[in-house]
C-alpha atoms as a PDB file:
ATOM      1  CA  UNK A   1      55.243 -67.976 -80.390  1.00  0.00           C
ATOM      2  CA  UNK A   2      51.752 -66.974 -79.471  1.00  0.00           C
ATOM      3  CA  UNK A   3      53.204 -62.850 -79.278  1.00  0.00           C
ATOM      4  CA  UNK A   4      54.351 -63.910 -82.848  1.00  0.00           C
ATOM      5  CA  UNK A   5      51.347 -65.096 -84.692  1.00  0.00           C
ATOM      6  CA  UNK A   6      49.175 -62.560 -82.995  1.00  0.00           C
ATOM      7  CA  UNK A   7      51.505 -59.892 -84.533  1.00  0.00           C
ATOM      8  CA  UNK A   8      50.907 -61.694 -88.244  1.00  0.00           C
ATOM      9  CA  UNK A   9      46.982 -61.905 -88.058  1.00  0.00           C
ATOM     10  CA  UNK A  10      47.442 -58.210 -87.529  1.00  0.00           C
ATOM     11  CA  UNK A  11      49.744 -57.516 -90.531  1.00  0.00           C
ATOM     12  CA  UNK A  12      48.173 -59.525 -92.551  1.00  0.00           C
ATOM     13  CA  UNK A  13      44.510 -57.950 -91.878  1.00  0.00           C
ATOM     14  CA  UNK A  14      46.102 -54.251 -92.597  1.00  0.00           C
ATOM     15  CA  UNK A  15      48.460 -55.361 -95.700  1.00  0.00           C
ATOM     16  CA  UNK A  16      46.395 -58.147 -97.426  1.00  0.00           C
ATOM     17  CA  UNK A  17      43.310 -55.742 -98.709  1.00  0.00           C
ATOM     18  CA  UNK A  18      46.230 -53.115-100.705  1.00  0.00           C
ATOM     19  CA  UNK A  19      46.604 -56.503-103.003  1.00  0.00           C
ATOM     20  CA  UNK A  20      43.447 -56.585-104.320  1.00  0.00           C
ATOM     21  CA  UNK A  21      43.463 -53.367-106.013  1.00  0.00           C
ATOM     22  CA  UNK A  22      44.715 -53.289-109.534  1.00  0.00           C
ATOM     23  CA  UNK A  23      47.868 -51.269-110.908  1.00  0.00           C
ATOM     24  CA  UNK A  24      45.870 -50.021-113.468  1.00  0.00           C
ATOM     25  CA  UNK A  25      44.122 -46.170-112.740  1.00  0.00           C
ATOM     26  CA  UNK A  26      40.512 -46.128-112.028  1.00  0.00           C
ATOM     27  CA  UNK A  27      37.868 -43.703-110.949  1.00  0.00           C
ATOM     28  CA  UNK A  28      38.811 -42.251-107.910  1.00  0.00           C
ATOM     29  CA  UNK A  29      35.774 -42.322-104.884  1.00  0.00           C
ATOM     30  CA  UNK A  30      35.832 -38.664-103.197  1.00  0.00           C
ATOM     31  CA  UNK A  31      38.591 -37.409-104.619  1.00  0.00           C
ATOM     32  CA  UNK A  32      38.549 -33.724-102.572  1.00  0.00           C
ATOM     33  CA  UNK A  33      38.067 -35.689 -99.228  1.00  0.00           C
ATOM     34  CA  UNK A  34      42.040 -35.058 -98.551  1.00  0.00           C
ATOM     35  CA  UNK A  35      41.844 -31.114 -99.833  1.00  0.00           C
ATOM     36  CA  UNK A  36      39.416 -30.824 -96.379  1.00  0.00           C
ATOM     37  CA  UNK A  37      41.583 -28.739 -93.761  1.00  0.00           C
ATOM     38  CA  UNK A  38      40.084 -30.175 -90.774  1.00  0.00           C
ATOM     39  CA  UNK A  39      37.757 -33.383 -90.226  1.00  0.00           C
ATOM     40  CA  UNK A  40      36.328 -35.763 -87.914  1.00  0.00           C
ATOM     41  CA  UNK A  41      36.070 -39.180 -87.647  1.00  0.00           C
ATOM     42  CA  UNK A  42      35.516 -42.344 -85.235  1.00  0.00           C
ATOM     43  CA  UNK A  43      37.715 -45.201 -84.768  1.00  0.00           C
ATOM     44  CA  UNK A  44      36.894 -48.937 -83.286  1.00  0.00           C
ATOM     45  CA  UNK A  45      39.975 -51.026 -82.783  1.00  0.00           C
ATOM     46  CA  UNK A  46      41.530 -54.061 -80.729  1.00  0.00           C
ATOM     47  CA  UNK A  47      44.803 -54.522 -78.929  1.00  0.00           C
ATOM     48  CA  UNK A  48      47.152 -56.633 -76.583  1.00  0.00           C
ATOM     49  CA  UNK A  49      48.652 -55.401 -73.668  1.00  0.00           C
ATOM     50  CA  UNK A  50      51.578 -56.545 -71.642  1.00  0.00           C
ATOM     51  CA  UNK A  51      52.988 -55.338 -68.430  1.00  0.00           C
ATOM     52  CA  UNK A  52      57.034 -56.050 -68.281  1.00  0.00           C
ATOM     53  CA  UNK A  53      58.055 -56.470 -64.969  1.00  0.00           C
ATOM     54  CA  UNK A  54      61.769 -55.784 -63.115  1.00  0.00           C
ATOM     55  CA  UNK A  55      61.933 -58.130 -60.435  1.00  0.00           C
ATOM     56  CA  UNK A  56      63.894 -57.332 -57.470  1.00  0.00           C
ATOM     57  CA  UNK A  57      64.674 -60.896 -56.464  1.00  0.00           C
ATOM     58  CA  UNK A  58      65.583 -61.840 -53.247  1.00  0.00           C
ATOM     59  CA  UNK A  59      64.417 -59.418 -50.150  1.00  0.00           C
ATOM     60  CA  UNK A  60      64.433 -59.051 -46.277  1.00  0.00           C
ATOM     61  CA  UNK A  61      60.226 -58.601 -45.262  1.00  0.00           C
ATOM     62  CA  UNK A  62      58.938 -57.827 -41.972  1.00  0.00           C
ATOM     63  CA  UNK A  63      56.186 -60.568 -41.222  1.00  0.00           C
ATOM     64  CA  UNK A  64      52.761 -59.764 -39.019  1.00  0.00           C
ATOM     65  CA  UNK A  65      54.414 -60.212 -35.507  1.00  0.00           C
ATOM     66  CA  UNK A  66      57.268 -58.006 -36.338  1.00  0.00           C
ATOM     67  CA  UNK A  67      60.075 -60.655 -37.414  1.00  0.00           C
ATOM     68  CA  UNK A  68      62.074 -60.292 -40.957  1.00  0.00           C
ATOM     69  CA  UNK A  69      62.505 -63.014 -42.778  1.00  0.00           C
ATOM     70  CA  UNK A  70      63.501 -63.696 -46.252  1.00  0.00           C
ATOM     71  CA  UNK A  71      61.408 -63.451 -49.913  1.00  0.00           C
ATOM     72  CA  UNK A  72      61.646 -64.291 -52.976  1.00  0.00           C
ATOM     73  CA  UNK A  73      58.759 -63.667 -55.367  1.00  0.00           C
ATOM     74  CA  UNK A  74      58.902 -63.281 -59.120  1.00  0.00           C
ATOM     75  CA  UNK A  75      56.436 -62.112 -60.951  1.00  0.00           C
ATOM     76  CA  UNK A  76      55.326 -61.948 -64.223  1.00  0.00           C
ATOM     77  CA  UNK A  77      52.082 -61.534 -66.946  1.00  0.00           C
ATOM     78  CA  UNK A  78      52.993 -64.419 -69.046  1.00  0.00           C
ATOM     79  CA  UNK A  79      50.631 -63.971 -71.994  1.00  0.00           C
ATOM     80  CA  UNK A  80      49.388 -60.454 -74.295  1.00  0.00           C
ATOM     81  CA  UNK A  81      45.682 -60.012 -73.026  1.00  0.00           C
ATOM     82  CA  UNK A  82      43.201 -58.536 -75.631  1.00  0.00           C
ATOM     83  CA  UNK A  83      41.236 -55.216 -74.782  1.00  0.00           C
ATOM     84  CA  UNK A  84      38.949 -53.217 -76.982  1.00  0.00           C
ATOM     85  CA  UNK A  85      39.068 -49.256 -77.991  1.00  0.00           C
ATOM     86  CA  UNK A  86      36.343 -46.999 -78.800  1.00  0.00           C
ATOM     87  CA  UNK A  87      36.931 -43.126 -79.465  1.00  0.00           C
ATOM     88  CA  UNK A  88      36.719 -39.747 -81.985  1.00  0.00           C
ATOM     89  CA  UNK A  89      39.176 -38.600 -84.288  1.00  0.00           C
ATOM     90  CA  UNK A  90      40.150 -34.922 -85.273  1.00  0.00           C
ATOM     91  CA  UNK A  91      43.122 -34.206 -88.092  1.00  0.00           C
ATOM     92  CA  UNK A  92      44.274 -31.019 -89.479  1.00  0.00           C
ATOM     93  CA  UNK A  93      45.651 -31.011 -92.965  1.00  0.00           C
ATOM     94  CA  UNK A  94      49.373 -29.580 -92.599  1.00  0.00           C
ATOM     95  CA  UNK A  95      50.513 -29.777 -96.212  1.00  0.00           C
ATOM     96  CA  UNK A  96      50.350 -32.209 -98.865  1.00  0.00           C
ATOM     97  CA  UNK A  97      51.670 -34.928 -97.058  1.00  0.00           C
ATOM     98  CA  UNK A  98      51.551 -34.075 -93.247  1.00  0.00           C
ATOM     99  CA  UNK A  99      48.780 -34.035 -91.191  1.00  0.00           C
ATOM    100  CA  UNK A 100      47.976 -33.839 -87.282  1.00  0.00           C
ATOM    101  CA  UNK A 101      45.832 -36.565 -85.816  1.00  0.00           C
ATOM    102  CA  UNK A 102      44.406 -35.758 -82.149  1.00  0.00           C
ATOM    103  CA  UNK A 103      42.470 -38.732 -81.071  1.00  0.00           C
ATOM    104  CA  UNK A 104      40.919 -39.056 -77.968  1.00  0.00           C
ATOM    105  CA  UNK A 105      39.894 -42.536 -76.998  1.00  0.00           C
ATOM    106  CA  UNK A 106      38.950 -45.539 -74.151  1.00  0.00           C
ATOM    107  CA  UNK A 107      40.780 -48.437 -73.810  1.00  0.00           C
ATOM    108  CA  UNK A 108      39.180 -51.721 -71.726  1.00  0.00           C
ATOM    109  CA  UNK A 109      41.531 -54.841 -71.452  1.00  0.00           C
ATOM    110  CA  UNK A 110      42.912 -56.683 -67.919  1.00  0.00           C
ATOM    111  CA  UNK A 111      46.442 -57.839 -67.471  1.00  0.00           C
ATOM    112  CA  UNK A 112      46.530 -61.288 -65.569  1.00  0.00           C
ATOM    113  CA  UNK A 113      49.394 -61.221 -63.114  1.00  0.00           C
ATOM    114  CA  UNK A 114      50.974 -64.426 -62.031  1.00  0.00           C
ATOM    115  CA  UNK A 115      53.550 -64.371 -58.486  1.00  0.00           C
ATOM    116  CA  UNK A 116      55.948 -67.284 -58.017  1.00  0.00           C
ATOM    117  CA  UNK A 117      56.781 -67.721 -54.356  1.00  0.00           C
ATOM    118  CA  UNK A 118      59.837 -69.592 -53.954  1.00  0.00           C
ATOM    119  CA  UNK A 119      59.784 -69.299 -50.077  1.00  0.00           C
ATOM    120  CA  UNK A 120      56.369 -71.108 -50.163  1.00  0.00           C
ATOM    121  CA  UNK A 121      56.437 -74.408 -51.771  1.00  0.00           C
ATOM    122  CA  UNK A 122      54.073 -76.963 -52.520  1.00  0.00           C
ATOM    123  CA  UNK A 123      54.864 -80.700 -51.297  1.00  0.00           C
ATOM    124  CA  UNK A 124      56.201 -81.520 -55.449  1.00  0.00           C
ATOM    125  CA  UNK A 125      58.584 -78.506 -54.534  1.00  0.00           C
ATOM    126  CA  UNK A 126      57.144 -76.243 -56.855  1.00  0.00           C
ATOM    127  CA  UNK A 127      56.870 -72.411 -55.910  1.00  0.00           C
ATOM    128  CA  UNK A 128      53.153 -71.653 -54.537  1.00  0.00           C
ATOM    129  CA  UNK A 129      51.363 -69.512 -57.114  1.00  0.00           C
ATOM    130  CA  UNK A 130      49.085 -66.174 -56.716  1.00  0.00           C
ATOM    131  CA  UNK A 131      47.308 -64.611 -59.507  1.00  0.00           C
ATOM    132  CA  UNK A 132      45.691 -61.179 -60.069  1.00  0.00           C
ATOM    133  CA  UNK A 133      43.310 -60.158 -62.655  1.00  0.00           C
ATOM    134  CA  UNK A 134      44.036 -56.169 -63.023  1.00  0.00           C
ATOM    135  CA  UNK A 135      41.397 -54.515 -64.962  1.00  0.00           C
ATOM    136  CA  UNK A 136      42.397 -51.336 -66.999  1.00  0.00           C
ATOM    137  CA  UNK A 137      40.252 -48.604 -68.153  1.00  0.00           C
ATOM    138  CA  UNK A 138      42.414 -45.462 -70.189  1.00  0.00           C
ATOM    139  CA  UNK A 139      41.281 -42.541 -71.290  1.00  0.00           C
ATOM    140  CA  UNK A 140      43.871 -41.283 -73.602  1.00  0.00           C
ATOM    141  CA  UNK A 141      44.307 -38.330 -75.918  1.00  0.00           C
ATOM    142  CA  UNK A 142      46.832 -39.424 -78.646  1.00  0.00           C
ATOM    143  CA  UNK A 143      48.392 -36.324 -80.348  1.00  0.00           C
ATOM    144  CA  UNK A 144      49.918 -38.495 -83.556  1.00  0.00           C
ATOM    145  CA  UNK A 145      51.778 -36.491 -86.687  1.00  0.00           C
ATOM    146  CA  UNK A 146      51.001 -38.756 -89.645  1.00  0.00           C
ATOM    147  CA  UNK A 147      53.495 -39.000 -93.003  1.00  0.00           C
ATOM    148  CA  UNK A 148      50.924 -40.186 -96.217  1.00  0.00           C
ATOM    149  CA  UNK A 149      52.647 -41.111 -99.339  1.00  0.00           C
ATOM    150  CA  UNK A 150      50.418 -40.046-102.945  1.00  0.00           C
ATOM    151  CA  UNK A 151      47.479 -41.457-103.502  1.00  0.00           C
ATOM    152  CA  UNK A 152      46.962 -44.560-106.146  1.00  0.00           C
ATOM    153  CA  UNK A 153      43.640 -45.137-106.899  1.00  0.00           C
ATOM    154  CA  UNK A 154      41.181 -45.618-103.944  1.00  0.00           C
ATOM    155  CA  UNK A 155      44.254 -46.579-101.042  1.00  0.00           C
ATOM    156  CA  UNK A 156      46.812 -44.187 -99.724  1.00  0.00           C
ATOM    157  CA  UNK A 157      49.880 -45.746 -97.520  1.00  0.00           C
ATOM    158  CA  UNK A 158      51.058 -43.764 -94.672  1.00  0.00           C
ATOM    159  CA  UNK A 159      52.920 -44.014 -91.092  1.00  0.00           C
ATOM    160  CA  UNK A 160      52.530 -42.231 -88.259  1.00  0.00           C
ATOM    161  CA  UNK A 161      54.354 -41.470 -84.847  1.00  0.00           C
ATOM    162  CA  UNK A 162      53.346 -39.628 -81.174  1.00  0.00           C
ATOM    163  CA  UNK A 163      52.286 -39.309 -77.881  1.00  0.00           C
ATOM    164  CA  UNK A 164      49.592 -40.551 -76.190  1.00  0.00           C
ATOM    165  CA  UNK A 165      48.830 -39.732 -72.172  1.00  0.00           C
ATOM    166  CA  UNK A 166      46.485 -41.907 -70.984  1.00  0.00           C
ATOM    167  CA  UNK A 167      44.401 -41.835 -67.284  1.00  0.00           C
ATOM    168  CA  UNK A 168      43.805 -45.020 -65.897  1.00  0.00           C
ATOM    169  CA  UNK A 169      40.314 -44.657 -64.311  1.00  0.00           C
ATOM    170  CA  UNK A 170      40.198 -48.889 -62.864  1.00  0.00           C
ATOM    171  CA  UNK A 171      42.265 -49.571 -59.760  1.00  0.00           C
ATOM    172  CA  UNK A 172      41.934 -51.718 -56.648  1.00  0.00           C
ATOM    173  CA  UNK A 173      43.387 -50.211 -53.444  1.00  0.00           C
ATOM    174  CA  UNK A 174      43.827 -53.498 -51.869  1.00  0.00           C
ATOM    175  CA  UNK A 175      45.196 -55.960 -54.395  1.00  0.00           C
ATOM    176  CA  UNK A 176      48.748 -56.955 -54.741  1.00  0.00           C
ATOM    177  CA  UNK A 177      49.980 -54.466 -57.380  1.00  0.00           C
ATOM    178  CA  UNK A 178      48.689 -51.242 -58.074  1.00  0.00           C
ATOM    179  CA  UNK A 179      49.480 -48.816 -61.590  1.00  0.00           C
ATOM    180  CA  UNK A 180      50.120 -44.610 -61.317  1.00  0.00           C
ATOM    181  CA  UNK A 181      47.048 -43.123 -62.084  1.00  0.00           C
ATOM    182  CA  UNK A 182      48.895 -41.719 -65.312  1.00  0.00           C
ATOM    183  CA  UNK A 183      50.865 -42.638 -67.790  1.00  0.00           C
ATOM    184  CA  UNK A 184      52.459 -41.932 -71.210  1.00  0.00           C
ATOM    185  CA  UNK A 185      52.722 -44.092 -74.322  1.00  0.00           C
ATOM    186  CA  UNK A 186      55.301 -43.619 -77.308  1.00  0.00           C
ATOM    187  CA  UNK A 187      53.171 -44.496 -80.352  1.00  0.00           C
ATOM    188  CA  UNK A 188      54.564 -45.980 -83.911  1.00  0.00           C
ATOM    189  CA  UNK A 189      52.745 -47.692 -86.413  1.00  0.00           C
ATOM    190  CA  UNK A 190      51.219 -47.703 -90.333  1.00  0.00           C
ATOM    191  CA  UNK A 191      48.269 -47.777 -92.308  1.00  0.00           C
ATOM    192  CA  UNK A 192      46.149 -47.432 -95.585  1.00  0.00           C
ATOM    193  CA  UNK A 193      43.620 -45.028 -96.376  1.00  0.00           C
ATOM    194  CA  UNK A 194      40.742 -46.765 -98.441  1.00  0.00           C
ATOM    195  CA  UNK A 195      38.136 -44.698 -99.904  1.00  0.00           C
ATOM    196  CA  UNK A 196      35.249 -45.615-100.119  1.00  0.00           C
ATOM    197  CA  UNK A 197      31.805 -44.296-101.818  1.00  0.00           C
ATOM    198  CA  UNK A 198      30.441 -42.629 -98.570  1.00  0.00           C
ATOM    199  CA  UNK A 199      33.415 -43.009 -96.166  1.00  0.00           C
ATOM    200  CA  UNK A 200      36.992 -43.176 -95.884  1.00  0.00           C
ATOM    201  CA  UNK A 201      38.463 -46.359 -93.508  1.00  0.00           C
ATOM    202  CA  UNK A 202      41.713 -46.187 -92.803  1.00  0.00           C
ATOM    203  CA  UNK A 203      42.878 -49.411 -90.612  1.00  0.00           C
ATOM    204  CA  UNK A 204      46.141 -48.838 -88.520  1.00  0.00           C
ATOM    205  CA  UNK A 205      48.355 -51.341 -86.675  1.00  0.00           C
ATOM    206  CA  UNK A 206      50.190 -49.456 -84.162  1.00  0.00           C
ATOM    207  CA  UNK A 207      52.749 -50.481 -81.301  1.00  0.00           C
ATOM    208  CA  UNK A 208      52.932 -48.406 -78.308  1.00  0.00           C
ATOM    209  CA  UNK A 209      55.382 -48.411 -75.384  1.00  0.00           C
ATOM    210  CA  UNK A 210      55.307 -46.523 -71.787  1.00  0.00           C
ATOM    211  CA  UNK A 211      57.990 -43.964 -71.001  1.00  0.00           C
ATOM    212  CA  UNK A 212      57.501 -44.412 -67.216  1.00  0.00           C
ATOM    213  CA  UNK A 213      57.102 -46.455 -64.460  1.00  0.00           C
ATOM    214  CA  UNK A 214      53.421 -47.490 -64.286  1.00  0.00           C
ATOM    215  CA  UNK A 215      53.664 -48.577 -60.717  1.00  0.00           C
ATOM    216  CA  UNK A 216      52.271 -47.437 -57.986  1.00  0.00           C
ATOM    217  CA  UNK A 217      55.459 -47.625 -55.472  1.00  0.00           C
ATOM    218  CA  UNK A 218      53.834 -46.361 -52.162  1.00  0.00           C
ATOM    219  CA  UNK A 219      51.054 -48.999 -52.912  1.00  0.00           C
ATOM    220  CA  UNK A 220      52.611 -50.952 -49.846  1.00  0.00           C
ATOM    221  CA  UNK A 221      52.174 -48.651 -47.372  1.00  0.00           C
ATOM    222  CA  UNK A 222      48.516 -48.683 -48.104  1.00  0.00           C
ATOM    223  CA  UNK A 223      48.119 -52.942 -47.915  1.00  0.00           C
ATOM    224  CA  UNK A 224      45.639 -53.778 -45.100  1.00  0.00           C
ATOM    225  CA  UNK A 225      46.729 -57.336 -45.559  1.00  0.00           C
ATOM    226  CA  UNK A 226      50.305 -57.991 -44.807  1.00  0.00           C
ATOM    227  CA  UNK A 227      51.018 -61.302 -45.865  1.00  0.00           C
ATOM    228  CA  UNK A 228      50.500 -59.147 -49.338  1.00  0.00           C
ATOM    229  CA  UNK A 229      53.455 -57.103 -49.040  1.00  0.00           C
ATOM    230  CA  UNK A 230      56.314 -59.905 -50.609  1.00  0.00           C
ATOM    231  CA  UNK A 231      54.508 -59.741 -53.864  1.00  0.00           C
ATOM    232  CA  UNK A 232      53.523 -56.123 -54.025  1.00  0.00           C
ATOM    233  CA  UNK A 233      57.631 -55.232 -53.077  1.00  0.00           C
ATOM    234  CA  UNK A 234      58.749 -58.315 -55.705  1.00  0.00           C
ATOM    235  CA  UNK A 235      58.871 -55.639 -58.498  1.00  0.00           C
ATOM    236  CA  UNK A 236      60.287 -52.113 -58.560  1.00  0.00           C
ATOM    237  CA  UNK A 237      59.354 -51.167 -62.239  1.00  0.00           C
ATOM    238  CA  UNK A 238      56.488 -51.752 -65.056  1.00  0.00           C
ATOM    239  CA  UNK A 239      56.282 -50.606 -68.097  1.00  0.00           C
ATOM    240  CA  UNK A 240      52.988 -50.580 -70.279  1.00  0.00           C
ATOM    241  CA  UNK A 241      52.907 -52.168 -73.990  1.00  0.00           C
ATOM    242  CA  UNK A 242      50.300 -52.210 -76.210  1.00  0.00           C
ATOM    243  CA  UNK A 243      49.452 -53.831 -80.078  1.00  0.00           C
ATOM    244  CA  UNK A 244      46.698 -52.034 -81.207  1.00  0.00           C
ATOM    245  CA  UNK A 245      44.787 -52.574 -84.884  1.00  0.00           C
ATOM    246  CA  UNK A 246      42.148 -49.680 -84.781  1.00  0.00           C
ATOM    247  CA  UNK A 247      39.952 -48.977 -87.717  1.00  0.00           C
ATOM    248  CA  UNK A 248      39.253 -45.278 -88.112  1.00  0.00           C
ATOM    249  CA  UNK A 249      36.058 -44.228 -90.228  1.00  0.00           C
ATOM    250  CA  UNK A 250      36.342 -40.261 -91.645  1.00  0.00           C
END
């Protein structure tokens, strides 16, 4: 429910402005700005991020004196935590309609992790819980191919797809779960163009998905602490979501 209304705000802050403008034709601010072949630009933005988890359920540890014994640890990041983005934008005009948006940017947020141990419970008989707050720090160069329809007045509607490879530059070597120093994000989403007197805005809700596994498998071998390693082997896969509203000034 909370995923959903989050998800409205957003729609509503990048659709409600385009109602406000009149059907009727009026003077058009910069009217050449779109004739430009290339142009910069900066873009602000926030987002939710997600981590989705495949748990491995039950599994045979080996415990500090050298004994296996059983595990069972689920885990899970059971709420979209907000970030912030900051970055430049550079867009080459392909044709009337088409252009090519490279957009290299930073993106802060933390994903709080939550581990269920059901081999550990409390005296209600409720699985012991452990909790880690992973910070995240991308740097990510979004190649995006954008599809405008024709201008009306002062707003333009487009949509745009791509690919953006991000670096994550914020890991801890000794926590229980650890992300691939890369990754790479499938990007889909729409906008308006607004033009203004002195600028154009464009604001852009976007979704974006990882196409690989964003964790670090041979973390475990690294774990000083042991008593670590049933939560760090509880998942085998992660995969990196994002909701992003970025407002791009050109």
């Amino acid at each position: 429910m909370k995923v959903r209304n989050h998800i409205i705000v957003l729609l509503l802050a990048v659709l409600l402005p385009m109602s406000v403008f009149s059907q009727e034709r009026t003077v058009q601010n910069r009217p050449y700005t779109d004739l430009r072949k290339f142009h910069f630009g900066i873009l602000v933005g926030a987002h939710l991020q997600d981590l989705e988890f495949k748990n491995v359920g039950p599994q045979v540890v080996q415990s500090e004196d050298g004994s296996m014994v059983d595990a069972l640890v689920t885990t899970d990041q059971d709420r979209w935590d907000p970030g912030f983005t900051v970055g430049v934008l550079g867009e080459l005009r392909l044709n009337t309609n088409f252009q090519l948006r490279v957009a290299p940017a930073m993106f802060f947020g933390t994903h709080h992790i939550t581990f269920h141990n059901y081999k550990d419970l409390t005296p209600e008989g409720v699985a012991r819980q452990q909790h880690q707050s992973m910070k995240v720090a991308y740097i990510s160069a979004a190649v995006d191919l954008i599809f405008a329809g024709p201008r009306f007045n002062n707003h333009r509607p487009y949509m745009m797809a791509g690919v953006n490879p991000v670096i994550n530059l914020n890991n801890k070597m000794d926590d229980f779960l650890k992300l691939n120093r890369t990754d790479v994000f499938l990007e889909l989403g729409f906008g308006c163009d607004f033009y203004l007197p002195f600028f154009k805005l464009r604001p852009e809700l976007k979704f974006m998905y990882g196409l690989t596994n964003s964790l670090d498998k041979t973390h475990v071998n690294r774990l000083r602490d042991k008593t670590k390693i049933p939560y760090t082997q509880s998942v085998n896969d992660a995969r990196s979501k994002i909701i992003a509203l970025t407002f791009y000034f050109e």
